[in-house]
N, C-alpha and C. Protein backbone atom coordinates (compact mmCIF):
# COMPACT_ATOMS: atom_id res chain seq x y z
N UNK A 1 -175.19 79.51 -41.46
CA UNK A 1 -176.35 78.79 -40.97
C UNK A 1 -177.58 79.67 -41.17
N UNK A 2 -178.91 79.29 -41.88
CA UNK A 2 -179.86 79.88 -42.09
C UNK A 2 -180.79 79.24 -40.90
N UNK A 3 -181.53 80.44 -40.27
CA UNK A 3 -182.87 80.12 -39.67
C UNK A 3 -183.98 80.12 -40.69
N UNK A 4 -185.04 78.98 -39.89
CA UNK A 4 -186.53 79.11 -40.44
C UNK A 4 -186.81 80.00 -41.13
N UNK A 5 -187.45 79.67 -42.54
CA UNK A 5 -187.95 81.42 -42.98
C UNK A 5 -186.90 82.13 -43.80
N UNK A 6 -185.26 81.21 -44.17
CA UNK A 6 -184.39 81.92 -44.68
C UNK A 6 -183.83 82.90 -44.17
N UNK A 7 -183.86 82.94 -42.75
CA UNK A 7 -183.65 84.58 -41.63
C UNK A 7 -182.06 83.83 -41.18
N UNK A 8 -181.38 84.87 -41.86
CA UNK A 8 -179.45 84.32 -40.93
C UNK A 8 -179.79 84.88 -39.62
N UNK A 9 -178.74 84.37 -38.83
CA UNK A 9 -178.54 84.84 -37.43
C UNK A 9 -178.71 86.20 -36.96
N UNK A 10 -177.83 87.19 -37.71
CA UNK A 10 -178.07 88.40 -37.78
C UNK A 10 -179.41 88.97 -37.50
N UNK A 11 -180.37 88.35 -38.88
CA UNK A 11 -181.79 89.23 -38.83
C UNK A 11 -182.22 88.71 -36.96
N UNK A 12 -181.78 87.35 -36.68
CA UNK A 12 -183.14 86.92 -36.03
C UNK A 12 -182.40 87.16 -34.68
N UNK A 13 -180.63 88.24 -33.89
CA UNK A 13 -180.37 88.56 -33.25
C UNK A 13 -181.30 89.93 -33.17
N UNK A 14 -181.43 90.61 -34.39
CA UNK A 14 -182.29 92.18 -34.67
C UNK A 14 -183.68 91.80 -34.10
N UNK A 15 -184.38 90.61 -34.19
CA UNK A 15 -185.63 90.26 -33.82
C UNK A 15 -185.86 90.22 -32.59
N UNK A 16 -184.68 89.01 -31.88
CA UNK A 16 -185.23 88.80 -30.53
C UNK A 16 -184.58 90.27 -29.72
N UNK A 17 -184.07 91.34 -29.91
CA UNK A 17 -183.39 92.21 -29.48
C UNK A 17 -184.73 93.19 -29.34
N UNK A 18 -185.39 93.34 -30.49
CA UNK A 18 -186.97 93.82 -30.47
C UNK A 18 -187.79 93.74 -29.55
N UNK A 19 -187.89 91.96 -29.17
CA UNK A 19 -189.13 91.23 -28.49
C UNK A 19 -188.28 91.44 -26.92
N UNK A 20 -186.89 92.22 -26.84
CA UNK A 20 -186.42 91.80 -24.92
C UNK A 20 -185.92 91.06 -24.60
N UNK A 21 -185.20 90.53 -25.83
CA UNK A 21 -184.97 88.72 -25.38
C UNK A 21 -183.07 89.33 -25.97
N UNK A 22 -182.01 89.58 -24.92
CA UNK A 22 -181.04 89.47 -25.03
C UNK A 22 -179.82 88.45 -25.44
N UNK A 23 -179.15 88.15 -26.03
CA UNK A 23 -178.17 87.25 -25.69
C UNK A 23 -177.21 87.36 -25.79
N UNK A 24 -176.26 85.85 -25.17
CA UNK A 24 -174.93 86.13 -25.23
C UNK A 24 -174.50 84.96 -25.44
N UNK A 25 -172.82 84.75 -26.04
CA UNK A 25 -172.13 83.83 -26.83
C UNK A 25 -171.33 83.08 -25.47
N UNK A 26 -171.18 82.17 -25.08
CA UNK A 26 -170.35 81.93 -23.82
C UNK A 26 -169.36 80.84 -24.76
N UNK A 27 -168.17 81.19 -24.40
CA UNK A 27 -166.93 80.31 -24.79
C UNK A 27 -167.05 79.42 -23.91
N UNK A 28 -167.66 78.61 -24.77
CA UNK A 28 -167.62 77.16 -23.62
C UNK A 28 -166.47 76.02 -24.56
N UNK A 29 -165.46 75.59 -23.89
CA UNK A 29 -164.67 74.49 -23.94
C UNK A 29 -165.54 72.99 -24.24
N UNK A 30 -166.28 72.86 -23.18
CA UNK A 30 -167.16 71.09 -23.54
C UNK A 30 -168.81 71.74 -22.53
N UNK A 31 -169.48 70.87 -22.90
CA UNK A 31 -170.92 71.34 -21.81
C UNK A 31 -170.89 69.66 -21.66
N UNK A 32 -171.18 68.91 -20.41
CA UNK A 32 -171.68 67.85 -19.91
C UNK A 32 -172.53 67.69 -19.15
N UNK A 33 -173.56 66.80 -19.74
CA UNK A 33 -174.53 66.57 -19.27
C UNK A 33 -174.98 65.18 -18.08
N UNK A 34 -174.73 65.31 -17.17
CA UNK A 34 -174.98 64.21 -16.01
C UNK A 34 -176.07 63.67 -16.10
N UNK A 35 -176.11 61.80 -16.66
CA UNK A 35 -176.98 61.78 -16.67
C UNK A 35 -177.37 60.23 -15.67
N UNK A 36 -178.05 59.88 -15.65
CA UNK A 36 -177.78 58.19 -14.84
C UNK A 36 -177.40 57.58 -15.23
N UNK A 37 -175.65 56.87 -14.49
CA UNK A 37 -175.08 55.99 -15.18
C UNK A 37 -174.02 56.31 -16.71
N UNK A 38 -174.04 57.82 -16.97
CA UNK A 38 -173.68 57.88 -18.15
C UNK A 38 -173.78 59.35 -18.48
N UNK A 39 -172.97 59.97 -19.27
CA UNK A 39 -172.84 61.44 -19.33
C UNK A 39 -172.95 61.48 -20.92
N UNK A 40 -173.48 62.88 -21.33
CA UNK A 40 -173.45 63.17 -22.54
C UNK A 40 -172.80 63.90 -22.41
N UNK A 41 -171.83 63.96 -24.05
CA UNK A 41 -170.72 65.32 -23.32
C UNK A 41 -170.47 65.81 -24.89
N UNK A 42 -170.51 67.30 -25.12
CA UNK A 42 -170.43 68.13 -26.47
C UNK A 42 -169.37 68.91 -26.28
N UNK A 43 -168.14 68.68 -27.53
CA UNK A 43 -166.56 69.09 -27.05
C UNK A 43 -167.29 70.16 -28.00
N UNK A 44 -166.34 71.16 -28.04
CA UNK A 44 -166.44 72.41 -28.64
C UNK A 44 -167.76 73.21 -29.04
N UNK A 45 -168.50 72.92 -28.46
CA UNK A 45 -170.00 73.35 -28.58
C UNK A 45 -169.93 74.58 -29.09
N UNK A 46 -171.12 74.99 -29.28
CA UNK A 46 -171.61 76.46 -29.83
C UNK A 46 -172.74 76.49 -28.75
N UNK A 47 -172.55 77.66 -27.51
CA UNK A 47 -173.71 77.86 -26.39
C UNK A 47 -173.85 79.34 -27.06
N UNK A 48 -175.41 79.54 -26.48
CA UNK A 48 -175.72 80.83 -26.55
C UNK A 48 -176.70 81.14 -24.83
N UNK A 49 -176.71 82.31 -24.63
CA UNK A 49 -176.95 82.72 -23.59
C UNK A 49 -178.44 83.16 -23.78
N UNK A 50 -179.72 83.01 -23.43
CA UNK A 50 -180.83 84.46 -24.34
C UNK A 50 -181.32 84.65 -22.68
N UNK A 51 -181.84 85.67 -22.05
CA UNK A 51 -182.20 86.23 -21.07
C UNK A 51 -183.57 86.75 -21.90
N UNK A 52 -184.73 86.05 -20.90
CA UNK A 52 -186.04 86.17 -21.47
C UNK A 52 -186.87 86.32 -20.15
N UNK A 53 -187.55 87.68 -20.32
CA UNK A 53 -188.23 87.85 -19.01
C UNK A 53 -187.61 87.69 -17.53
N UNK A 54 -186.10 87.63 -17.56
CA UNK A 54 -185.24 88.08 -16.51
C UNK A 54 -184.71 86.43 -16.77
N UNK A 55 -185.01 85.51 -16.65
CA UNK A 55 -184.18 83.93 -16.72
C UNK A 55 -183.31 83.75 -17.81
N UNK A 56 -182.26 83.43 -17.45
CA UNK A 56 -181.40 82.80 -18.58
C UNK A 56 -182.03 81.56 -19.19
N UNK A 57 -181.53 81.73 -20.55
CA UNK A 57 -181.95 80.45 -20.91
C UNK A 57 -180.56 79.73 -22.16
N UNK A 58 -180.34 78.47 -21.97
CA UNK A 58 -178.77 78.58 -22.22
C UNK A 58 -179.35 77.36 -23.41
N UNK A 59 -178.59 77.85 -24.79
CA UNK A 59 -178.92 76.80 -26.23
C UNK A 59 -177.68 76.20 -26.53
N UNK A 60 -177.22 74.77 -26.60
CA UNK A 60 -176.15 74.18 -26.53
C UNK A 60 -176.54 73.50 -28.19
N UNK A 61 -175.47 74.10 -29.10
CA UNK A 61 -175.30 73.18 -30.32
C UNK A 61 -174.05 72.40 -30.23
N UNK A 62 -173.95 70.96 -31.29
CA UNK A 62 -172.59 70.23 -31.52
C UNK A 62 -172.81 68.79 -31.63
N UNK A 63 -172.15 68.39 -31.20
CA UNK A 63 -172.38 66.63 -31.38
C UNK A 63 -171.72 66.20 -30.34
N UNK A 64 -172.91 65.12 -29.56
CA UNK A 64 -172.90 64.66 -28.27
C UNK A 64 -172.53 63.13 -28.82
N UNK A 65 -171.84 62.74 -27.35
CA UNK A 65 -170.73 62.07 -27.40
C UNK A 65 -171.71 61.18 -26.28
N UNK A 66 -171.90 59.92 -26.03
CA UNK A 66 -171.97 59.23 -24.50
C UNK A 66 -170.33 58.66 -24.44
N UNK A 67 -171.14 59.00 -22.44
CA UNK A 67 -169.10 58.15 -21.81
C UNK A 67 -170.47 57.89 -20.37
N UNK A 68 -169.27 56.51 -20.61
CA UNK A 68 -170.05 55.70 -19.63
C UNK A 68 -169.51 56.21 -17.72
N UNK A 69 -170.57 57.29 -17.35
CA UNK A 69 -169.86 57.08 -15.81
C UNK A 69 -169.05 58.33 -16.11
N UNK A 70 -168.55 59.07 -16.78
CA UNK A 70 -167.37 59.99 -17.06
C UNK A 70 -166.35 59.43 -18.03
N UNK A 71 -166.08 58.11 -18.35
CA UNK A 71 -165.43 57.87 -18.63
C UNK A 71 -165.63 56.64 -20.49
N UNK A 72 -165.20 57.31 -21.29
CA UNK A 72 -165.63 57.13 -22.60
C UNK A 72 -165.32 55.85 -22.73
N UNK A 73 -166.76 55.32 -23.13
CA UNK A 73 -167.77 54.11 -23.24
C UNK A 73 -166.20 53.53 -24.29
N UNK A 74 -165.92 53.61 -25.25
CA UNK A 74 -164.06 53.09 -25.77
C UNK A 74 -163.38 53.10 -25.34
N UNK A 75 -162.78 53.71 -24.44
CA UNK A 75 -162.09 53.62 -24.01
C UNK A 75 -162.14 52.43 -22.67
N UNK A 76 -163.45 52.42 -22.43
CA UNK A 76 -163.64 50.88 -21.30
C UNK A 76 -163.16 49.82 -21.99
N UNK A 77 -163.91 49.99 -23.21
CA UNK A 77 -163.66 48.33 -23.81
C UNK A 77 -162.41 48.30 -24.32
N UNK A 78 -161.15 49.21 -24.52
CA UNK A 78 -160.47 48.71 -24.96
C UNK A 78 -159.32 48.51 -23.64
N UNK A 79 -159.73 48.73 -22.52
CA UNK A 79 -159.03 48.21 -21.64
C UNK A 79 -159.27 46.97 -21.00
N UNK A 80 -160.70 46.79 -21.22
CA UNK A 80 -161.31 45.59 -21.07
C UNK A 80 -160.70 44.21 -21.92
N UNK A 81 -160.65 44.90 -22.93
CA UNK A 81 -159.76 43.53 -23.73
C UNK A 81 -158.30 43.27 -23.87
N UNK A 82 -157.49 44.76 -23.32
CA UNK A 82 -156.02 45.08 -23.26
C UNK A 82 -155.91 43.79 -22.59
N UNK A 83 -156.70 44.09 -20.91
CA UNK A 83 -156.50 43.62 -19.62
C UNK A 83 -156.75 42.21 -19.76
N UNK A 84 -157.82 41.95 -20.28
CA UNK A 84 -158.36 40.84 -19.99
C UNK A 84 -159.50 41.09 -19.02
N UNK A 85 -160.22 42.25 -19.20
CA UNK A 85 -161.02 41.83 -17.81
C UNK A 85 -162.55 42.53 -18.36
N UNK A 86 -163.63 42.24 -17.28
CA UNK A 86 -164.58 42.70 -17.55
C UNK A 86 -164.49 44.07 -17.97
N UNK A 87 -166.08 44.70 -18.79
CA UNK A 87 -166.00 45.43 -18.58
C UNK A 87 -166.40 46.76 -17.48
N UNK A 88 -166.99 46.03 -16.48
CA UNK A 88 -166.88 46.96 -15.08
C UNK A 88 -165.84 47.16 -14.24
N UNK A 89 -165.04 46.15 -14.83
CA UNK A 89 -163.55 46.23 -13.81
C UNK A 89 -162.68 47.06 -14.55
N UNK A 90 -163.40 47.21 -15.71
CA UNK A 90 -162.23 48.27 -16.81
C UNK A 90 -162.77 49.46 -15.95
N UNK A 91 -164.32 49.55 -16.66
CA UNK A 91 -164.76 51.15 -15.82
C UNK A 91 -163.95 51.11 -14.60
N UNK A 92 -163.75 50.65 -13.88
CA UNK A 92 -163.29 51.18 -12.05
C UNK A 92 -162.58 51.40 -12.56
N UNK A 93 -161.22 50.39 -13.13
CA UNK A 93 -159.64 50.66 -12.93
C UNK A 93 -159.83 52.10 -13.70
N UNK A 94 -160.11 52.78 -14.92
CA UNK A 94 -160.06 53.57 -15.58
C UNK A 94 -160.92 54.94 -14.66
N UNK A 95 -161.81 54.56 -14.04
CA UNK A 95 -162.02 55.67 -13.03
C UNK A 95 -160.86 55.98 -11.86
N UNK A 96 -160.51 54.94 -11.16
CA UNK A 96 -159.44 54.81 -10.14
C UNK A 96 -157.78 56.00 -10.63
N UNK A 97 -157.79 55.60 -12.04
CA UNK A 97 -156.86 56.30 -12.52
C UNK A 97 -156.87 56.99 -13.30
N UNK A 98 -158.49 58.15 -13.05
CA UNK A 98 -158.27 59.66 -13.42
C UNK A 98 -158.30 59.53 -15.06
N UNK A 99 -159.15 58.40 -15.53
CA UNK A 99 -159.38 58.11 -16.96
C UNK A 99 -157.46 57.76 -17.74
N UNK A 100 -156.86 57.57 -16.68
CA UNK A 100 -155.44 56.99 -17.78
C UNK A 100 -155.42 55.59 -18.14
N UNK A 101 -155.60 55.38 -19.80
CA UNK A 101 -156.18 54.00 -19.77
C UNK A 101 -154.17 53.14 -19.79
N UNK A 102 -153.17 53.31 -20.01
CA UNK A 102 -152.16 52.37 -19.62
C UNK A 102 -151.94 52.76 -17.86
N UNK A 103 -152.42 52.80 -17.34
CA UNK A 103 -152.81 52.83 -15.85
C UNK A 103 -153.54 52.04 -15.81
N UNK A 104 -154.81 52.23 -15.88
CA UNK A 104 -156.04 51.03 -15.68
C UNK A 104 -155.70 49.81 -16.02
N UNK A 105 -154.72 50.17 -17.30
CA UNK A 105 -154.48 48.35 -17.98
C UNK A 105 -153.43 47.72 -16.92
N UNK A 106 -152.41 48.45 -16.69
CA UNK A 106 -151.68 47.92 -15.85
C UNK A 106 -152.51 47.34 -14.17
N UNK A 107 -152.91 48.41 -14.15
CA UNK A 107 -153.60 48.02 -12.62
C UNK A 107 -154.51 46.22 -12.74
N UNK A 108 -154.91 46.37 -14.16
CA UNK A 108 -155.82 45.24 -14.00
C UNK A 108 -155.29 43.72 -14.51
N UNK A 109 -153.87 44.10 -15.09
CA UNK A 109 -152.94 43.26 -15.18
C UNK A 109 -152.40 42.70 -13.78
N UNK A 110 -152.08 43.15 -13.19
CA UNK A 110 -151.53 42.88 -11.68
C UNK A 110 -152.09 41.29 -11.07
């Protein structure tokens, strides 16, 4: 990956290391973002840590995902149509059961 200017990572870790500006790599698994009604969520991200003038400041790369509520916006609808049922009654049943969608389907079969 090249930065602005043709500068790889390398040069522009040597730079901000210059200007005080530290960082660090955090093994992050997923980062989610809470948002109203609906979460953005980046599986395997690339975070970086930079500490600038004493505050962290945290850079999240990857590809964001929406899930409706916690619970992935496909995975509603396809319980929704398994079941037969709306799709807010999918969201619950599929919340109710800890996102297991032949749980939810069953529950909404009943």
């Amino acid at each position: 990956m090249m930065f602005p200017g043709g500068m790889n990572p390398k040069q522009m870790k040597g730079m901000m290391k210059q200007f005080g500006i530290k960082t660090e790599e955090i093994d992050a698994k997923k980062v989610v973002f809470e948002l109203d009604g609906k979460n953005l969520v980046i599986d395997n991200p690339e975070v970086t840590a930079m500490i600038i003038q004493g505050k962290k400041t945290y850079t999240v790369m990857g590809d964001a995902k929406e899930e409706a509520g916690g619970v992935p916006e496909e995975d509603v609808k396809m319980v929704a149509e398994q079941a037969g049922a709306s799709e807010e009654d999918a969201k619950k049943a599929l919340e109710g059961a800890g996102g297991d969608i032949a749980e939810a389907i069953t529950k909404l079969k009943k």
